[in-house]
Protein backbone atom coordinates (compact mmCIF):
# COMPACT_ATOMS: atom_id res chain seq x y z
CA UNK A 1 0.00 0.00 0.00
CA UNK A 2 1.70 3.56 -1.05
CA UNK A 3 1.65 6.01 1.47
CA UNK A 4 0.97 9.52 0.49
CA UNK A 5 2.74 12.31 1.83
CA UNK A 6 1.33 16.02 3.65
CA UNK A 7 1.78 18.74 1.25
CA UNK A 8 2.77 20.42 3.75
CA UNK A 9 6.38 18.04 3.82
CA UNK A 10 6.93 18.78 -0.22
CA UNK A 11 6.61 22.56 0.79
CA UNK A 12 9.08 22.33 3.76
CA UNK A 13 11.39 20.23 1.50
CA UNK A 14 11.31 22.92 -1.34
CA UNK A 15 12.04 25.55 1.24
CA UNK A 16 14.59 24.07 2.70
CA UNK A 17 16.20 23.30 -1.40
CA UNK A 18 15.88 26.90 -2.15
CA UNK A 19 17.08 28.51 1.07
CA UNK A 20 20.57 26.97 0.78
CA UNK A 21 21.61 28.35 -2.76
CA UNK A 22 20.65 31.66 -1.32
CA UNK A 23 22.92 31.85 1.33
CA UNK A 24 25.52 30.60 -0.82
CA UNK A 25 24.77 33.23 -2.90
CA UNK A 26 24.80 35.76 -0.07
CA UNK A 27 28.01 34.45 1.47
CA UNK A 28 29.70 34.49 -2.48
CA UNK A 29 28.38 38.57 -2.76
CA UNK A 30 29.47 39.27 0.23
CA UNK A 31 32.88 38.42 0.16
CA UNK A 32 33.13 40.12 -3.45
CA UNK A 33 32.17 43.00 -1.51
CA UNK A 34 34.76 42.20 0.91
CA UNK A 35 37.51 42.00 -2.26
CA UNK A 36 36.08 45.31 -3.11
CA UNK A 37 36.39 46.99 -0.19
CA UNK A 38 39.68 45.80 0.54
CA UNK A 39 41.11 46.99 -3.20
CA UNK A 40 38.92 50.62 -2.28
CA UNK A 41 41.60 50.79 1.16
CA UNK A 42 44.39 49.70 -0.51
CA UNK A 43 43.48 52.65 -3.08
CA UNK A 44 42.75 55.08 -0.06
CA UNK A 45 39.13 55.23 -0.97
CA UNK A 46 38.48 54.66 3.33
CA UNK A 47 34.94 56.03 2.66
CA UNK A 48 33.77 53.52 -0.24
CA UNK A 49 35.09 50.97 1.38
CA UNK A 50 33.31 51.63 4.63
CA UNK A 51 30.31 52.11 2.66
CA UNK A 52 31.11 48.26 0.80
CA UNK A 53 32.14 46.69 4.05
CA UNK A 54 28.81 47.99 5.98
CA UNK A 55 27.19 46.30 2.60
CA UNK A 56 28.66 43.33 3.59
CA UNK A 57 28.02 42.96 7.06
CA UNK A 58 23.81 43.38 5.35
CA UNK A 59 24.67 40.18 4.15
CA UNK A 60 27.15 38.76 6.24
CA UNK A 61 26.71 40.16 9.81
CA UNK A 62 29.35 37.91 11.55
CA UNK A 63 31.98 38.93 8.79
CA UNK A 64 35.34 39.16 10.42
CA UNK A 65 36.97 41.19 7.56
CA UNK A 66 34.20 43.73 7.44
CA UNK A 67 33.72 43.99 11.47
CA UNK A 68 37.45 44.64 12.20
CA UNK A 69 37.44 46.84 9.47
CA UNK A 70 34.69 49.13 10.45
CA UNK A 71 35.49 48.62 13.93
CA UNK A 72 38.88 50.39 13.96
CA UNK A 73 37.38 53.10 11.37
CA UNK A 74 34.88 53.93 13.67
CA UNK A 75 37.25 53.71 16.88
CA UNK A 76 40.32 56.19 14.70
CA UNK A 77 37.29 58.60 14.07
CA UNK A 78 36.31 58.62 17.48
CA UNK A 79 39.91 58.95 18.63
CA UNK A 80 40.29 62.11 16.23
CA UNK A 81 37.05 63.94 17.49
CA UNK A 82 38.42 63.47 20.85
CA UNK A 83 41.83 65.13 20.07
CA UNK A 84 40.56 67.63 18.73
CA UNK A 85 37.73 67.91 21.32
CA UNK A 86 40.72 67.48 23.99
CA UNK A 87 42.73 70.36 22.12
CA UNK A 88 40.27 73.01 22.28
CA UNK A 89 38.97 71.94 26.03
CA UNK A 90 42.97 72.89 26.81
CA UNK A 91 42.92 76.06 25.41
CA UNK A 92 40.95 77.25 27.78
CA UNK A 93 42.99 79.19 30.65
CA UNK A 94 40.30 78.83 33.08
CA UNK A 95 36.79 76.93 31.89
CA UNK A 96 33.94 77.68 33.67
CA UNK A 97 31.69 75.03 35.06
CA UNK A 98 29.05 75.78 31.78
CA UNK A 99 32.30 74.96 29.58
CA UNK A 100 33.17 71.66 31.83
CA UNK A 101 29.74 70.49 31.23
CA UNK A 102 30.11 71.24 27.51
CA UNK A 103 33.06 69.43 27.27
CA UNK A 104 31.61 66.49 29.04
CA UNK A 105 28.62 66.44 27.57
CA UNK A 106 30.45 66.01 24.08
CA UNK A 107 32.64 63.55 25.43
CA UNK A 108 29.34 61.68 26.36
CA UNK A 109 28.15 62.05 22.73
CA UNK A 110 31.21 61.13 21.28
CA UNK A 111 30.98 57.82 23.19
CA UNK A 112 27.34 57.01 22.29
CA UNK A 113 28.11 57.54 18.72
CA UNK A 114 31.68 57.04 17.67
CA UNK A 115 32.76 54.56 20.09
CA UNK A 116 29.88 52.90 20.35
CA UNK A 117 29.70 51.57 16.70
CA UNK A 118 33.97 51.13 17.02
CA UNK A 119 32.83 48.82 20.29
CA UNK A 120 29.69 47.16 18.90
CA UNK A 121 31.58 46.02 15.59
CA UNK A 122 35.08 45.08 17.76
CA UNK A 123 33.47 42.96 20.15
CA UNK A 124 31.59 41.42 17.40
CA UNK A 125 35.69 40.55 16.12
CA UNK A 126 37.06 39.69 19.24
CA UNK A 127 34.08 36.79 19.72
CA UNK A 128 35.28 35.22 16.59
CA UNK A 129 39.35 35.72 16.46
CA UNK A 130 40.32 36.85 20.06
CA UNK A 131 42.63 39.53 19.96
CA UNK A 132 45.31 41.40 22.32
CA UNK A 133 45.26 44.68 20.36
CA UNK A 134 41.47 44.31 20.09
CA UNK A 135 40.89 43.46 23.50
CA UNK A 136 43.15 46.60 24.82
CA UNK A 137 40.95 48.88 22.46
CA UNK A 138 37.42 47.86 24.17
CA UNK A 139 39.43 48.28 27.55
CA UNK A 140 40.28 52.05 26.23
CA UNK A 141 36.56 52.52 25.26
CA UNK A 142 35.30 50.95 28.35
CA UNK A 143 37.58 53.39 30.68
CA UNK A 144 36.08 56.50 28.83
CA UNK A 145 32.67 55.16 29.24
CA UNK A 146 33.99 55.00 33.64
CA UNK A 147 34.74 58.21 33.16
CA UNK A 148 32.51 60.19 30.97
CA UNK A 149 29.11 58.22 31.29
């Protein structure tokens, strides 16, 4: 006696067929992305390639590549705003307590933006290919956030 099968089990099964050339797919466009993005550094096009490797991390969110990448742009913009934010703080001969709390406050912006995305994109690294230099960066972001938070 033949046994029939639930529809429902041929749907599932075709699912299931189509879902695995697609991430194929996705894992094969991201990493030309990746290729991309590393050629657009190695040209000094930093911005296109942050734009390609945020592409890839659409596709790819655990990316290692990508996530260190964007990870140390975002913490070396962060670091730069803070010079800068450091410099002119040190200019002044005598701040009053309106310019400490504008100084702070920016410092606190600076850290919910900048160093944020540098922390949430390094940690994402670190979970996959522990790192010294990596873990010493979170350790700098996470003594600013003692401080300024």
């Amino acid at each position: 006696m033949m046994r029939h099968l639930n529809p429902l089990f041929y749907l599932l099964l075709a699912c299931l067929l189509t879902a695995i050339p697609l991430a194929a797919q996705q894992r094969d466009a991201a990493e030309t992305l990746s290729r991309r993005a590393a050629q657009c550094f190695a040209d000094n096009d930093t911005e296109q390639a942050r734009s390609l490797y945020e592409q890839v991390l659409r596709l790819e969110p655990e990316h290692l590549q990508a996530n260190i990448f964007l990870g140390n742009y975002y913490y070396l913009q962060a670091e730069q705003s803070r010079t800068a934010l450091e410099a002119e703080y040190r200019r002044l001969s005598q701040p009053t307590r309106m310019q400490q709390a504008d100084y702070r406050n920016r410092m606190a912006a600076l850290l919910q933006s900048g160093y944020a995305q540098a922390k949430r994109y390094l940690q994402c690294a670190c979970r996959h290919l522990p790192s010294t230099e990596v873990s010493r960066t979170l350790a700098t972001i996470a003594a600013l956030e003692q401080e300024f938070l």
